[in-house]
Protein backbone atom coordinates (compact mmCIF):
# COMPACT_ATOMS: atom_id res chain seq x y z
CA UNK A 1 4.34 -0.52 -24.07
CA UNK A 2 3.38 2.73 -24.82
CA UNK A 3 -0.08 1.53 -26.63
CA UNK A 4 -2.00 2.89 -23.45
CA UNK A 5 -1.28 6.40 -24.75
CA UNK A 6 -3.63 5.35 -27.26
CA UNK A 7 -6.22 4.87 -25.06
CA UNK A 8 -9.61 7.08 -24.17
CA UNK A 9 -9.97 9.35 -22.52
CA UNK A 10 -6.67 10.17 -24.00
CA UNK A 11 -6.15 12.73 -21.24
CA UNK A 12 -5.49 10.56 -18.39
CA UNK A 13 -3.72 7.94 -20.24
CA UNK A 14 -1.42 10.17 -21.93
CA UNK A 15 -0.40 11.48 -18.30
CA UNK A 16 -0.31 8.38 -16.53
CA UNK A 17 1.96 6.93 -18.94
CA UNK A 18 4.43 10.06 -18.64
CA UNK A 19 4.19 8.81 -15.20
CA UNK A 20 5.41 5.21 -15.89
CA UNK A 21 8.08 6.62 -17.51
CA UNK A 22 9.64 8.58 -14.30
CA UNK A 23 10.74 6.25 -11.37
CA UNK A 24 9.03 6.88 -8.35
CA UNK A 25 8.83 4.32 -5.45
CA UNK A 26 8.23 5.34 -2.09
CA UNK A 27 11.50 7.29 -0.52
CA UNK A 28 12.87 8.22 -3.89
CA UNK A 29 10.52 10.54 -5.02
CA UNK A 30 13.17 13.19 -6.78
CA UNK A 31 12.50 12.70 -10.18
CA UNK A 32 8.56 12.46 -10.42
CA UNK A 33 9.05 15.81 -8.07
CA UNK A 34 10.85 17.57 -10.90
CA UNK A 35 9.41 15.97 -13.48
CA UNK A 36 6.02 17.68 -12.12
CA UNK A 37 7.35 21.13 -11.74
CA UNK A 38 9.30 20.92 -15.30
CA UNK A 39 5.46 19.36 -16.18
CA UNK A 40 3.63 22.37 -14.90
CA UNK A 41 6.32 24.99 -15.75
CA UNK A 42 6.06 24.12 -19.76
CA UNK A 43 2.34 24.60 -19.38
CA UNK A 44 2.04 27.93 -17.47
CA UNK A 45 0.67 26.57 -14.65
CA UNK A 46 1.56 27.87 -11.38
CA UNK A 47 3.44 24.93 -9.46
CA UNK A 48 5.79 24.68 -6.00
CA UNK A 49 7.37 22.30 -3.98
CA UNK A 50 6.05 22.94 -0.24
CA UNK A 51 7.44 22.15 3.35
CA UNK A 52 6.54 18.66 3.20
CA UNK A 53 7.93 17.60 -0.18
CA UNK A 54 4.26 18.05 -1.64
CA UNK A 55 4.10 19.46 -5.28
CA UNK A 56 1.04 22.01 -5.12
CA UNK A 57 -0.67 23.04 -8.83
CA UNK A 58 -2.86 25.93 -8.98
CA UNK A 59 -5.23 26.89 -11.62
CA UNK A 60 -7.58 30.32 -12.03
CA UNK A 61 -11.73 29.54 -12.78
CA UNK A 62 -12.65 29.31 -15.82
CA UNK A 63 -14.47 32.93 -17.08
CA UNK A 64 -17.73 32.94 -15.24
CA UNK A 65 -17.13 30.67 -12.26
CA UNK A 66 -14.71 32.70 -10.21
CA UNK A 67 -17.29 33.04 -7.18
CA UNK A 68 -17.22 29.21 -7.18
CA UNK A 69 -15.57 27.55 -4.02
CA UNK A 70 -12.20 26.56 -4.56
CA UNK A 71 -11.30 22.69 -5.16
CA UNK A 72 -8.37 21.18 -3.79
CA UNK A 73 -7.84 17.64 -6.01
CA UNK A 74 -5.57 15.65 -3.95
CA UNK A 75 -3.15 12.53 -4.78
CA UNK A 76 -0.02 11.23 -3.72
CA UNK A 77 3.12 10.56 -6.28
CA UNK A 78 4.87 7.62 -4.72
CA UNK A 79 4.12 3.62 -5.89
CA UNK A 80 4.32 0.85 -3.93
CA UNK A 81 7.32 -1.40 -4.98
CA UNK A 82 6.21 -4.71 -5.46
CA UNK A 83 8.02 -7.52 -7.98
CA UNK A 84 7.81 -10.94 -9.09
CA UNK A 85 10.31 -13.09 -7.85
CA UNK A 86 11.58 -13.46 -11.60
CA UNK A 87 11.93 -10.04 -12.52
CA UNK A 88 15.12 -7.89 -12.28
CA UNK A 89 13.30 -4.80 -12.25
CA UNK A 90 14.88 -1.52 -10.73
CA UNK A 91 12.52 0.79 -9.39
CA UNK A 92 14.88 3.65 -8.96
CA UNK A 93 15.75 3.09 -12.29
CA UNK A 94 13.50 1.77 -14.72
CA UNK A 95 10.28 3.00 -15.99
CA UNK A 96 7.33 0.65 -15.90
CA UNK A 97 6.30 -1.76 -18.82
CA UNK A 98 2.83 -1.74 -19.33
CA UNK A 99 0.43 -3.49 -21.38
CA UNK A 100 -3.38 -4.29 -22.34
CA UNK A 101 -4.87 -7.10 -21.33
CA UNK A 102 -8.36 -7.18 -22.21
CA UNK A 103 -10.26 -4.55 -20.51
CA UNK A 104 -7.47 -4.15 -17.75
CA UNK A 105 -3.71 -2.37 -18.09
CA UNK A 106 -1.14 -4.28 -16.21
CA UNK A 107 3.01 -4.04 -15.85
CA UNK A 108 4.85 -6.52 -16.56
CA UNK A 109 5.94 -8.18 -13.54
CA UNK A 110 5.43 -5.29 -11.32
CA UNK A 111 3.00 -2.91 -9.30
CA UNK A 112 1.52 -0.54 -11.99
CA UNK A 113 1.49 2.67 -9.83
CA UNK A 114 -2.15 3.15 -10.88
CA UNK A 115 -2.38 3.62 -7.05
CA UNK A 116 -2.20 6.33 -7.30
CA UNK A 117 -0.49 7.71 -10.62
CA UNK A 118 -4.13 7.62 -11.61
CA UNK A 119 -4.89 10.15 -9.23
CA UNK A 120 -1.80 12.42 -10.43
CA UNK A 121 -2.81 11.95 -13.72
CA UNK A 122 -6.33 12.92 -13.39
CA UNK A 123 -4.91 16.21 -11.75
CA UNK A 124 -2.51 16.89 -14.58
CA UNK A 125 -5.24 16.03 -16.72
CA UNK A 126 -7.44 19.29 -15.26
CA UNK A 127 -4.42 21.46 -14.95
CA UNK A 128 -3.81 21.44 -19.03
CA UNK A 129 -7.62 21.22 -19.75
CA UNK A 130 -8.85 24.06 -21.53
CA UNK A 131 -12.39 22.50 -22.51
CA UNK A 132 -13.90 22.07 -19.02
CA UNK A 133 -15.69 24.19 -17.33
CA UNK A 134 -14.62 24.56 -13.40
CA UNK A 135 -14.01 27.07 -10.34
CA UNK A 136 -10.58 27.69 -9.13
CA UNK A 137 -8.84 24.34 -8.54
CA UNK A 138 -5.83 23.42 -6.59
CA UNK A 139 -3.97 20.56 -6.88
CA UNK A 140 -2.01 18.66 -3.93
CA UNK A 141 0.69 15.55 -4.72
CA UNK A 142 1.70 14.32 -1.58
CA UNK A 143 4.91 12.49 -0.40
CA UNK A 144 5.48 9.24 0.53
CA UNK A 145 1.97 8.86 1.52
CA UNK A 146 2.28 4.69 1.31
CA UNK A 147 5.26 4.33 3.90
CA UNK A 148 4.77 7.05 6.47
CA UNK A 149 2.34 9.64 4.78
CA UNK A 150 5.67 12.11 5.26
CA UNK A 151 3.68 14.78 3.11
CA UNK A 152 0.82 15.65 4.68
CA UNK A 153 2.42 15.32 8.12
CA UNK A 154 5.01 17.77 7.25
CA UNK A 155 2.84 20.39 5.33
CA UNK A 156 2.66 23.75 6.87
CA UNK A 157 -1.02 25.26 7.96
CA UNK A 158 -2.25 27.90 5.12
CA UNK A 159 -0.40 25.77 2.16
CA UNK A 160 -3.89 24.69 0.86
CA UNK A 161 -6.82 27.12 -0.19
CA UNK A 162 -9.24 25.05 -1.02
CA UNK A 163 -12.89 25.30 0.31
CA UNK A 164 -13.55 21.26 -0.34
CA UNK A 165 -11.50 18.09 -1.32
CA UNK A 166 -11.44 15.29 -3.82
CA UNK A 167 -9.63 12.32 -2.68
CA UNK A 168 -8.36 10.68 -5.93
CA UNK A 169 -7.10 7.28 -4.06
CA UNK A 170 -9.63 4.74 -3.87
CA UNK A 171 -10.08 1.79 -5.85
CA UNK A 172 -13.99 1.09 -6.74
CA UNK A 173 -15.37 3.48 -9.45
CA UNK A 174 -18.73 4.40 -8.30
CA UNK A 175 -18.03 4.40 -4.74
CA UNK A 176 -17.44 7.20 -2.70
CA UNK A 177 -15.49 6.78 0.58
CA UNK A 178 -16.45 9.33 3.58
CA UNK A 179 -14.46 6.93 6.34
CA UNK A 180 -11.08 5.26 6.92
CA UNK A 181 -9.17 3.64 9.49
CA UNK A 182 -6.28 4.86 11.33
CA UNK A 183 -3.08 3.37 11.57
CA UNK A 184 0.52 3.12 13.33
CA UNK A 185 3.75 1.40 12.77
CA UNK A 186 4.79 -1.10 15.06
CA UNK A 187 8.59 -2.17 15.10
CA UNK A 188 10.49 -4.86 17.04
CA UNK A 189 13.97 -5.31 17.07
CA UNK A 190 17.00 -6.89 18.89
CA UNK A 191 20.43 -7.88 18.88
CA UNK A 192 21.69 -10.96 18.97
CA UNK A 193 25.73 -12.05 19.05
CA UNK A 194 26.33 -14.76 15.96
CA UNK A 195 27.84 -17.76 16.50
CA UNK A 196 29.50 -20.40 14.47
CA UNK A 197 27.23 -23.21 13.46
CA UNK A 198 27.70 -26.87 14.27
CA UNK A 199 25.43 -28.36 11.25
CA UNK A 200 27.47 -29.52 8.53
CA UNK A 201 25.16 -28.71 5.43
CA UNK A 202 22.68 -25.83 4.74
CA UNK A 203 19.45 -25.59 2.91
CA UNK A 204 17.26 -23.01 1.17
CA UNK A 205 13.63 -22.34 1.78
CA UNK A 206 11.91 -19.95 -0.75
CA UNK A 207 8.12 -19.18 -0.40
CA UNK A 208 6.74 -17.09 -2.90
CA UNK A 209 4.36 -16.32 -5.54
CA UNK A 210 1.58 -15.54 -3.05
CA UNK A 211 -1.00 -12.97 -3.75
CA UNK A 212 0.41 -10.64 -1.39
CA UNK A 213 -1.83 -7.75 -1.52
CA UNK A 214 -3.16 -4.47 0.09
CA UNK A 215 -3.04 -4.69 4.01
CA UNK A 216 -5.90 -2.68 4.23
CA UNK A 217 -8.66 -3.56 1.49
CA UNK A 218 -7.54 -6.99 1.13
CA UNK A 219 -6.80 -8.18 4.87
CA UNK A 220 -10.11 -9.53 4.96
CA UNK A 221 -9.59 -11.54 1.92
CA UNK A 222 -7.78 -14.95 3.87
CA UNK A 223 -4.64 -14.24 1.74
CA UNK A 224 -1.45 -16.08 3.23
CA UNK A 225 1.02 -13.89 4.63
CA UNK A 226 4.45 -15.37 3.90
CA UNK A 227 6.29 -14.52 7.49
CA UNK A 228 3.69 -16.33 9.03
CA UNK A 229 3.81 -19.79 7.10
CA UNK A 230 7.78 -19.54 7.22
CA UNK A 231 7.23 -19.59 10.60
CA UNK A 232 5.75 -22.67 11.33
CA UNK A 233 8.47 -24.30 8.93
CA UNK A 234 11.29 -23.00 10.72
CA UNK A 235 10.09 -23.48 14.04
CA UNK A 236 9.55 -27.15 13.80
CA UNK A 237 12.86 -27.91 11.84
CA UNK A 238 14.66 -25.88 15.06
CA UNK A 239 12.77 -27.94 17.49
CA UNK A 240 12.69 -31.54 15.59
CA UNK A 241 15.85 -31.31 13.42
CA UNK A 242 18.91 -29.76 15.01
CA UNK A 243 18.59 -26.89 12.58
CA UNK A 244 20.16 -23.14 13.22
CA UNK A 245 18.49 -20.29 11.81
CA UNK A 246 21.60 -18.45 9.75
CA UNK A 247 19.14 -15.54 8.10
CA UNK A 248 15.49 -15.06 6.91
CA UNK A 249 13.94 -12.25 4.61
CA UNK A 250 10.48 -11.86 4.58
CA UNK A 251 8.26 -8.92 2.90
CA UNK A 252 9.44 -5.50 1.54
CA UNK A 253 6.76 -2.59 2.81
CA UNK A 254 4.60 -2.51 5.81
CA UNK A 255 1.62 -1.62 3.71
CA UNK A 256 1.79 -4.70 1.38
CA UNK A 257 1.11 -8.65 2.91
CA UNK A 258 4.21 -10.43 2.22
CA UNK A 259 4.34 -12.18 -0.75
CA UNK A 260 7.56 -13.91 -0.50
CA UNK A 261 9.90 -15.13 2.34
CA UNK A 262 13.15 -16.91 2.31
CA UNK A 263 15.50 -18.64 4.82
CA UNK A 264 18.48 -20.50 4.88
CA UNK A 265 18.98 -23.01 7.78
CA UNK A 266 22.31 -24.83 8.76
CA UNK A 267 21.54 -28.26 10.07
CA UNK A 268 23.42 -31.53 10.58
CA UNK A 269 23.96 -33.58 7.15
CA UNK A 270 22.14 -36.64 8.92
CA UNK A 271 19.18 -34.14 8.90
CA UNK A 272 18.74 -32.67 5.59
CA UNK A 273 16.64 -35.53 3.96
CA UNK A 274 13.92 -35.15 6.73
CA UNK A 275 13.72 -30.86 6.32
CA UNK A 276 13.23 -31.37 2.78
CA UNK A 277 10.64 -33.55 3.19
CA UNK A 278 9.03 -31.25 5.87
CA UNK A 279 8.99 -28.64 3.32
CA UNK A 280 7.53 -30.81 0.63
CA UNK A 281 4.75 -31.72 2.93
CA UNK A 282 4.31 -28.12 4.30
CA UNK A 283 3.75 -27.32 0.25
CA UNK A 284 0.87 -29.71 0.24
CA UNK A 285 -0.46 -28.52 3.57
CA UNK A 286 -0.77 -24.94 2.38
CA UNK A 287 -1.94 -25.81 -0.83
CA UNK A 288 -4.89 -27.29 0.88
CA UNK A 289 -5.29 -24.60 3.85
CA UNK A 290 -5.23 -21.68 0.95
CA UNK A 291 -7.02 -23.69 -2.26
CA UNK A 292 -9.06 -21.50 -3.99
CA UNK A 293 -7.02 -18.62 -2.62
CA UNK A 294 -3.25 -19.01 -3.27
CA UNK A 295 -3.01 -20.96 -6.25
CA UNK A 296 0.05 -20.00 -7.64
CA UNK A 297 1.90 -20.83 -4.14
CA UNK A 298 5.39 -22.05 -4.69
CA UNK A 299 7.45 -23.65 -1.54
CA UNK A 300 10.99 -25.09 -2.51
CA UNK A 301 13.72 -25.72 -0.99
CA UNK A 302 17.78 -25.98 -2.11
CA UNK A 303 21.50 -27.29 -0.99
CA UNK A 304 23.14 -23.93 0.22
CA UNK A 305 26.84 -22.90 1.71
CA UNK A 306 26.75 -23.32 5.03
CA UNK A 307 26.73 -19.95 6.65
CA UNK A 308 29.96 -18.65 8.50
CA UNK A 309 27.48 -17.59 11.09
CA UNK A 310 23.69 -18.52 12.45
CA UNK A 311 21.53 -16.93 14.93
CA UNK A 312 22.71 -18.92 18.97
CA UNK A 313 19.75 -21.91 19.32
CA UNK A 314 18.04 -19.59 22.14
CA UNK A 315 17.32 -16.76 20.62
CA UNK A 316 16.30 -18.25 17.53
CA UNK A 317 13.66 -20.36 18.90
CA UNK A 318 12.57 -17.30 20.98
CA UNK A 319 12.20 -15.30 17.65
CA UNK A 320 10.90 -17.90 15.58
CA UNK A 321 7.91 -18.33 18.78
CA UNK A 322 7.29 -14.33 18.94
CA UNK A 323 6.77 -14.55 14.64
CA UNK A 324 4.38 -17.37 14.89
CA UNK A 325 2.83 -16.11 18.05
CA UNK A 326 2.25 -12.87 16.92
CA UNK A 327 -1.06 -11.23 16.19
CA UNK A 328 -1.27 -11.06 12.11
CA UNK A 329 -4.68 -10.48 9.70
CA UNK A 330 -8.26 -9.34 11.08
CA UNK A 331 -8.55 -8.61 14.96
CA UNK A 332 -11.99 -7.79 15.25
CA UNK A 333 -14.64 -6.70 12.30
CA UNK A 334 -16.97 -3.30 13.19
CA UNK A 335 -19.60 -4.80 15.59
CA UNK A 336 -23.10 -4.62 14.49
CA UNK A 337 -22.00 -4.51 10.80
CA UNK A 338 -19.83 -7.59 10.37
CA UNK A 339 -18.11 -7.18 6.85
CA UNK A 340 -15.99 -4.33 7.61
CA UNK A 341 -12.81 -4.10 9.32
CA UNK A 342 -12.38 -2.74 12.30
CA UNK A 343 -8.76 -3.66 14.13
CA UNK A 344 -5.55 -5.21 11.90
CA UNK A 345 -2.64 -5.96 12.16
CA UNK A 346 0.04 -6.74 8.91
CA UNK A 347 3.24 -8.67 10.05
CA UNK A 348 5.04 -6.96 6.95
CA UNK A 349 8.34 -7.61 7.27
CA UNK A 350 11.34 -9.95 8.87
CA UNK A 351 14.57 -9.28 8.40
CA UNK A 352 17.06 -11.71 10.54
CA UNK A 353 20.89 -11.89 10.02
CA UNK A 354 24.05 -9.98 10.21
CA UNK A 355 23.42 -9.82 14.67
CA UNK A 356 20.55 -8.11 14.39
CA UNK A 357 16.30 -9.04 14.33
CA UNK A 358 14.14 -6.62 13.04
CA UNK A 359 10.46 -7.17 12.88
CA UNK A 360 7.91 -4.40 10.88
CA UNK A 361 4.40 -4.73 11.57
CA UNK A 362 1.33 -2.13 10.33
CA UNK A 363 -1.61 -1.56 12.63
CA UNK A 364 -4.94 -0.27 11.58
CA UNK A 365 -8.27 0.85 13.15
CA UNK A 366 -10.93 2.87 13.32
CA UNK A 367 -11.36 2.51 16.54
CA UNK A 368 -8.65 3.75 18.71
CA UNK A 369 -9.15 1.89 22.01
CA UNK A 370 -8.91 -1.14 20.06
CA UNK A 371 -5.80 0.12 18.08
CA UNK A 372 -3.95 0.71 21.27
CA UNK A 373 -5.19 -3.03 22.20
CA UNK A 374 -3.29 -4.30 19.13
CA UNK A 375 -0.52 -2.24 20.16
CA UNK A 376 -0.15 -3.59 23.54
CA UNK A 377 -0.67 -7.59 22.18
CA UNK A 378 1.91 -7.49 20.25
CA UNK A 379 4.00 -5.50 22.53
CA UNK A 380 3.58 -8.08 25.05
CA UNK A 381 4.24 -10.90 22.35
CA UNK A 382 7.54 -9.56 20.95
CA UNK A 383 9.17 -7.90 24.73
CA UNK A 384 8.68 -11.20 25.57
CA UNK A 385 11.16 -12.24 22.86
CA UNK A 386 13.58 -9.98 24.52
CA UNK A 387 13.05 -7.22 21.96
CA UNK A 388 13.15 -3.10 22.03
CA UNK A 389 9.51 -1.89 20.61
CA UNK A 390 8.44 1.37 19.25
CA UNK A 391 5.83 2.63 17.41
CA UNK A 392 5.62 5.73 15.00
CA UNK A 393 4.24 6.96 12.20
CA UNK A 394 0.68 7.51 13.46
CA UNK A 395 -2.42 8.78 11.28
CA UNK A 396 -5.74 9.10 12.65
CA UNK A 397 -8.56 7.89 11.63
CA UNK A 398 -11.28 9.72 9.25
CA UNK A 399 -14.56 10.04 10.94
CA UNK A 400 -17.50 9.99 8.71
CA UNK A 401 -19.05 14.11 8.74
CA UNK A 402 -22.82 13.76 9.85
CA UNK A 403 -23.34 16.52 6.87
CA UNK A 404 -21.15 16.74 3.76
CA UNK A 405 -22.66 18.82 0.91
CA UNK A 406 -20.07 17.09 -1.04
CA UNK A 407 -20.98 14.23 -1.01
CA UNK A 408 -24.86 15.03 -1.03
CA UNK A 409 -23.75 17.02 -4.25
CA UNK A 410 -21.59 13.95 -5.94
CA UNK A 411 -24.55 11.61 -5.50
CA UNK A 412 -27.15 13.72 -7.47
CA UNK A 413 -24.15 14.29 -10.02
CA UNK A 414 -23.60 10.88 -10.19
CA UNK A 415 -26.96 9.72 -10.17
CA UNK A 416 -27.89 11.76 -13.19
CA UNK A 417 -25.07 10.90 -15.33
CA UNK A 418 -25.14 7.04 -15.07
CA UNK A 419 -28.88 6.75 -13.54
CA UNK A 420 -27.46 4.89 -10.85
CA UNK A 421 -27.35 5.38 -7.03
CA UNK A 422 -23.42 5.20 -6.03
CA UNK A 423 -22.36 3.54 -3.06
CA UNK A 424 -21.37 5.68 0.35
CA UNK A 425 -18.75 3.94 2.32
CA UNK A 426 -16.46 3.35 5.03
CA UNK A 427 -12.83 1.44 4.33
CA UNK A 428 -10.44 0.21 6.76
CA UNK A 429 -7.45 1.15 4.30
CA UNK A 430 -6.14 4.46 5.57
CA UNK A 431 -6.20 7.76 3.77
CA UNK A 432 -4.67 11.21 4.26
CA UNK A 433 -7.99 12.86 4.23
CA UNK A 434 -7.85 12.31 8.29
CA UNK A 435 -4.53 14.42 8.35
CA UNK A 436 -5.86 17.01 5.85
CA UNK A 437 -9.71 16.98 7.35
CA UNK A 438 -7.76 17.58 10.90
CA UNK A 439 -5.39 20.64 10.17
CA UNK A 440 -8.49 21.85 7.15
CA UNK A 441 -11.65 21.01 9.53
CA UNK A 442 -13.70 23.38 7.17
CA UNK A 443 -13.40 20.92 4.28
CA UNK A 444 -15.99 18.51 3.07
CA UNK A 445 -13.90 15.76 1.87
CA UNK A 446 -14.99 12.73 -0.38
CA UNK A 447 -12.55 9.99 -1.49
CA UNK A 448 -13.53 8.45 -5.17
CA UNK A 449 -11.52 6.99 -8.39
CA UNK A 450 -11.44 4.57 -11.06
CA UNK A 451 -12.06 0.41 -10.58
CA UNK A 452 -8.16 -0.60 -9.92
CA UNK A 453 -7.40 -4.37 -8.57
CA UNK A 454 -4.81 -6.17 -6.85
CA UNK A 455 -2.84 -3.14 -5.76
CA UNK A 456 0.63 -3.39 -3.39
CA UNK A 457 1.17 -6.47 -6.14
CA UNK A 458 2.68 -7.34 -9.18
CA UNK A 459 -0.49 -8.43 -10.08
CA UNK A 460 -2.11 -4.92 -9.80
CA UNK A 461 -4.35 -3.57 -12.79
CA UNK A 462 -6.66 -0.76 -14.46
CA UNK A 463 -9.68 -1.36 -15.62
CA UNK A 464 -9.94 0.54 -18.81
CA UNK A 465 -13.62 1.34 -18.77
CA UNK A 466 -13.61 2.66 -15.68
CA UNK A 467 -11.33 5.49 -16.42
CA UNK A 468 -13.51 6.62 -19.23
CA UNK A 469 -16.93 6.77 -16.57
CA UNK A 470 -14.94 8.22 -13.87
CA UNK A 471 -13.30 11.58 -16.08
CA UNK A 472 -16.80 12.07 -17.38
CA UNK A 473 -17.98 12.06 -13.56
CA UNK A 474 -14.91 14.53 -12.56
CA UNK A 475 -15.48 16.78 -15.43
CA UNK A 476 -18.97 16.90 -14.55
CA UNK A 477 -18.96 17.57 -10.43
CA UNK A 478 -16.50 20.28 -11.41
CA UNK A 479 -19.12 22.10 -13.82
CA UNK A 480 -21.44 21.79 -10.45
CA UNK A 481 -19.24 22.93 -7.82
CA UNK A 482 -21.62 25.52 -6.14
CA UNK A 483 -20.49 29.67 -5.41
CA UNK A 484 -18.96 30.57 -1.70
């Protein structure tokens, strides 16, 4: 609903919602790439499309501040697709419906892509300013950043000028973030050849409607991850029930807990009356493990077709073990702080049918001992299982600078617009400031935005006042950015 066009400060809304309006989940980035040149090129403002797929916006100093340093504002165009299970929603497609809800914009029974369209939007919003008062400023949309952070690992050395960066993607308005975890992609995968089954009749098991949820701010938060309680259903209804495993479908992105998960199960007829009662108790037994936490949980179960094929008894019991086995959630906090995450792991997706087992897991740390250790555990857990493992996709992590004027800088800004101190933090969510920082090691680099909630989820949201407090802050550590 385009009522958030309406909203203030008019120039990040009115950009964010042109941003609704172009599909752009991760991989299929094409259109919000040209829509961003055709943006930039209507405007007169210099704009290309570099080596790594990044679109890079460049903008002279306002008279008087040409001496200034030069700002690189940096964001990244692709959303996380997330959807309720009730929503036919195309993401390649459709734009996203939005709408007010209180003091919060939300999409209708999707992600909202305020992580990090407002980012984009903020940049697009200082590209066409002409009533703020700034040094040169460069702007940097990066690719893909929430499946493999393609971007920034593909951009070539000299693309960016900039003498310091602004981070536009974190989620807390009033905290700054100097710090973030590493991370690597774990995958698992084997064949397997499909037999016929031998059960007469075939059920159904949907879990969904969990919170789901960011797998690096929110692993912390005792959400249930939906591969992991599917799991413990299957396994006991192939050890107690006769039942053959003919596919299962859990999560969507590595990055996101898994919300939803279903399997279908081919079992004798004699049997059927005892899964579904299984799965009605399991329903009450989660309810009660998650209360407070996973509310909306749903766990039901159907009469299917029995499947021309199923997974041989062996290796599904093998598979099922190595899932519930595996290492999933918080590994270890920091040590000698306690409430921030050191070591994860996110047991993202599980895709079984068809002869093949594929298993998509998402490692973080900021430690990288301990992010090898994770490695090898679940190494160990799924070779066991009889499967290939690789890992890719690496990012380091982003060391805190012992001296960052920027931030020193931001703080007194900060501090004298709202006459409050901000916070200064470290997050276990990974950024591409450690991939920028690493190739631009003359940067101060500070990571900051407006309040968002819930993101990676179809329950993710904007708070509205937020936006307003955090332009006024951008717009005013711009006027401040000090000469060369």
């Amino acid at each position: 609903m385009s009522e958030i066009r309406n909203l203030d400060p008019k120039a990040i809304w009115e950009n964010f919602y042109l941003l609704t309006q172009v599909p752009h989940p991760s991989g299929h980035l094409e259109k919000i790439q040209q829509f961003l040149l055709d943006w930039a090129a209507e405007r007169g403002i210099e704009a290309f499309k570099d080596a790594g797929e990044n679109i890079v916006m460049r903008k002279p100093a306002t008279p008087g501040m040409e001496n200034c340093k030069m700002v690189t504002m940096q964001a990244h165009m692709d959303m996380v697709p997330q959807k309720a299970k009730n929503s036919n929603h195309n993401f390649e497609t459709d734009p996203i419906e939005t709408w007010i809800d209180g003091e919060w914009v939300k999409a209708n029974g999707t992600t909202l892509g305020s992580d990090d369209g407002m980012g984009v939007a903020t940049i697009m919003a200082v590209m066409e300013a002409s009533d703020i008062k700034h040094g040169p400023i460069e702007g940097f949309i990066t690719a893909d950043e929430e499946t493999t952070m393609y971007g920034v690992n593909h951009m070539v050395p000299g693309t960016l000028k900039g003498d310091c960066l602004l981070n536009l993607d974190n989620e807390t308005e009033g905290e700054f973030i100097i710090g973030s975890a590493g991370g690597i992609n774990l995958t698992a995968e084997k064949a397997y050849t499909p037999v016929a089954p031998t059960g007469g009749a075939a059920v159904k098991i949907s879990l969904h409607e969990l919170k789901g949820g960011h797998s690096g701010l929110e692993i912390n938060e005792g959400r249930a991850n939906a591969n992991k309680l599917m799991a413990r259903i299957v396994r006991k209804a192939l050890k107690e029930n006769g039942a053959e495993l003919a596919c299962w479908l859990g999560g969507n992105m590595r990055n996101a807990i898994p919300n939803s998960c279903d399997v279908v199960l081919v079992l004798p007829a004699e049997a059927v009356a005892a899964v579904k009662a299984d799965v009605a108790h399991w329903a009450e037994v989660f309810k009660a493990e998650y209360e407070g936490i996973e509310d909306a949980l749903m766990l039901e179960v159907a009469d299917a077709e029995v499947a021309a094929e199923v997974v041989p008894a062996a290796e599904a019991l093998t598979t099922v073990n190595a899932i519930a086995a595996s290492q999933n959630g918080v590994m270890r906090f920091i040590p000698g702080i306690g409430d921030i995450v050191e070591t994860s792991s996110n047991l993202a997706i599980v895709e079984i049918g068809g002869g093949k087992v594929f298993i998509k897991d998402l490692i973080r740390s900021s430690m990288r001992t301990q992010r090898e250790y994770c490695e090898e555990v679940l190494t160990a857990c799924f070779e066991n299982a009889g499967m290939k493992v690789e890992v890719g996709g690496e990012y380091t992590e982003w060391q805190p600078a012992l001296k960052n004027d920027l931030v020193d800088l931001m703080k007194k800004v900060y501090e004298e617009q709202f006459g409050a101190e901000p916070s200064v933090q470290v997050i276990h969510a990974g950024l591409e400031c450690s991939i920028i920082g690493a190739m631009y090691p003359h940067m101060d680099i500070v990571s900051f935005g407006p309040t968002l909630r819930s993101p990676h989820t179809p329950n993710e949201r904007c708070n509205i006042p937020s936006v307003a407090k955090y332009w006024q802050f951008v717009k005013a550590v711009l006027e401040r950015i000090p000469q060369k």
